[in-house]
Protein backbone atom coordinates (compact mmCIF):
# COMPACT_ATOMS: atom_id res chain seq x y z
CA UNK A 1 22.31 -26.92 -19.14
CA UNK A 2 24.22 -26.77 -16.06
CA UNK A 3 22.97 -25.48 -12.63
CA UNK A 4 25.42 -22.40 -11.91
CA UNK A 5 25.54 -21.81 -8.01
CA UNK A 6 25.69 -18.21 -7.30
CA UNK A 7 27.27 -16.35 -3.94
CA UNK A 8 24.46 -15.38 -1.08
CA UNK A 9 25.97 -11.72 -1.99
CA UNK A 10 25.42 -12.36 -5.77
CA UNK A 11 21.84 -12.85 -4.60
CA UNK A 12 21.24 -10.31 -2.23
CA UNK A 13 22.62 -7.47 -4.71
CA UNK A 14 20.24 -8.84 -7.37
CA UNK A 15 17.27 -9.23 -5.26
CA UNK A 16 18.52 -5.45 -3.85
CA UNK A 17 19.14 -4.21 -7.88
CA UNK A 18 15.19 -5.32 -8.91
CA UNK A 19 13.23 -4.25 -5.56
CA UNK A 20 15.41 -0.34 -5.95
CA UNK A 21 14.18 -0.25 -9.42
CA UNK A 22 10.95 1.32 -9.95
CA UNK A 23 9.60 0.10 -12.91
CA UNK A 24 11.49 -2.94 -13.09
CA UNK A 25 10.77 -6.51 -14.88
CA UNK A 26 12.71 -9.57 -13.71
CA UNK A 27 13.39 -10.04 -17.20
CA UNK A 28 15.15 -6.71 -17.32
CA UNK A 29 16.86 -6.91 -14.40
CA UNK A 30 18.00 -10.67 -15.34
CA UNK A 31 18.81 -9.72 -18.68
CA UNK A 32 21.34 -7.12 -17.43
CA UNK A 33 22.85 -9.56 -14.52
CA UNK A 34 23.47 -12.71 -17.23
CA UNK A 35 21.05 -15.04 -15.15
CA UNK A 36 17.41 -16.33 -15.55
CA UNK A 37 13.78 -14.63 -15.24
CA UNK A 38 12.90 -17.50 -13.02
CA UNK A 39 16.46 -17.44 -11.13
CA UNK A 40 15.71 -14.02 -10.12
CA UNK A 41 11.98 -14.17 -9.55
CA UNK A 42 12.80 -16.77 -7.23
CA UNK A 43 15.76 -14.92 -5.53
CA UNK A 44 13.43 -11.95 -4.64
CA UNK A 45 10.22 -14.34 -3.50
CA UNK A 46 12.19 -15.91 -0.91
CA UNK A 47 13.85 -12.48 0.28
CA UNK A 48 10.01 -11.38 0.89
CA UNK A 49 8.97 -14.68 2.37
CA UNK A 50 11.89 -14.01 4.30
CA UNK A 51 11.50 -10.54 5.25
CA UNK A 52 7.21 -11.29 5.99
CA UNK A 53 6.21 -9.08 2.91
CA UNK A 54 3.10 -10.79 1.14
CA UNK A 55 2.43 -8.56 -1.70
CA UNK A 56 4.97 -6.80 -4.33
CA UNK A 57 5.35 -3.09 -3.36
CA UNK A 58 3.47 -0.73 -5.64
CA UNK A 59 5.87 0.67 -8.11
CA UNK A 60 5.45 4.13 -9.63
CA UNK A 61 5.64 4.00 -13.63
CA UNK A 62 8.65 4.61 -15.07
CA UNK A 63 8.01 7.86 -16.49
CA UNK A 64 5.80 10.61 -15.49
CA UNK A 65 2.78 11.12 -17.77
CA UNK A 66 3.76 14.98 -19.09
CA UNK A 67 0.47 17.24 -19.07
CA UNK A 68 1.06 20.48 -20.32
CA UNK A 69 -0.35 22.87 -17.52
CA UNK A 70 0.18 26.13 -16.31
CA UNK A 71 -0.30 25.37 -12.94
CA UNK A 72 2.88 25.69 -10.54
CA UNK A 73 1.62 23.67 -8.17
CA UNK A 74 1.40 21.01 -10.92
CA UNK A 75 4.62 21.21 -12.56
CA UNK A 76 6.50 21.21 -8.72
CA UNK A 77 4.74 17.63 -8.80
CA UNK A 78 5.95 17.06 -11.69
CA UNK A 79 9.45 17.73 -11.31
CA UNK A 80 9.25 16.09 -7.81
CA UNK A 81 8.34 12.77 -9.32
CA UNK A 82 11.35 13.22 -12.01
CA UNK A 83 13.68 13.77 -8.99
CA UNK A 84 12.32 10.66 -7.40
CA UNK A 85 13.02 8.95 -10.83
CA UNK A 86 16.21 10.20 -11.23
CA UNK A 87 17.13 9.38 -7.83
CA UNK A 88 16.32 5.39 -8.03
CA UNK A 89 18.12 5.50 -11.58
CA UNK A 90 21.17 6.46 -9.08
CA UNK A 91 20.82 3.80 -6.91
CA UNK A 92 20.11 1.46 -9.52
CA UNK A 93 23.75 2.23 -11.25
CA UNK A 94 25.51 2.45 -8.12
CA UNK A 95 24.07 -1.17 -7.25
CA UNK A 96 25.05 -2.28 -10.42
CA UNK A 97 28.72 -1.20 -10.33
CA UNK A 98 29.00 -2.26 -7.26
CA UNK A 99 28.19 -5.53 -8.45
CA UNK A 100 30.72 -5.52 -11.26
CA UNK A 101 33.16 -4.21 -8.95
CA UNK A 102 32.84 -7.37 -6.98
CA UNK A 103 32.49 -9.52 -10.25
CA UNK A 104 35.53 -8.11 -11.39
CA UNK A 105 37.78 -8.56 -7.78
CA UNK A 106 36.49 -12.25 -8.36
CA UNK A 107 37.43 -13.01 -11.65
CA UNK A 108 40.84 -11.11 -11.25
CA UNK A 109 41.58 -13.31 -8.14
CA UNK A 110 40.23 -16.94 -10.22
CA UNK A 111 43.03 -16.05 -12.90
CA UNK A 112 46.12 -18.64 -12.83
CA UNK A 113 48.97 -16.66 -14.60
């Protein structure tokens, strides 16, 4: 199989796409960008090396555990951490269209009509 070589920006969006995901797997992330696990893992190791971070930044699950309580203190928690959620799903998209977006300006301009 052949090596593809892949833009610095290509990189950087990825590497940005996977750490703004909470919840994220570089096989998910991968999966959606068309490259490899490893590719990616890779990618993101050498933007923390880069950046001095040692360790992976905790990520919060992906879902909020629902308890069922009457508690309003509780349940403004809860809906808190579903904001938060629904926020990084928002950044997550917008990453990812902006990624097309440039995919797309890039192919269109590599056409020979």
């Amino acid at each position: 199989m052949a090596l593809k070589d892949y833009s610095d920006e290509f990189k950087a969006d990825a590497v940005a796409l996977y750490e703004s995901t909470p919840g994220a797997t570089y096989k998910s992330i991968a999966a959606d960008l068309g490259i490899n696990r490893a590719t990616l893992r890779e990618w993101v190791l050498r933007d923390r090396e880069r950046r001095g971070v040692s360790a992976a930044p905790a990520r919060p699950p992906a879902r909020p555990a629902a308890v069922a309580s009457a508690d309003p203190d509780e349940r403004v928690r809860r809906l808190e951490a579903r904001v938060a959620e629904l926020e990084a799903s928002e950044r997550k998209l917008a990453t990812e269209r902006d990624i097309l977006r440039k995919a797309a300006k890039y192919f269109a301009g590599e056409t020979n009509w």
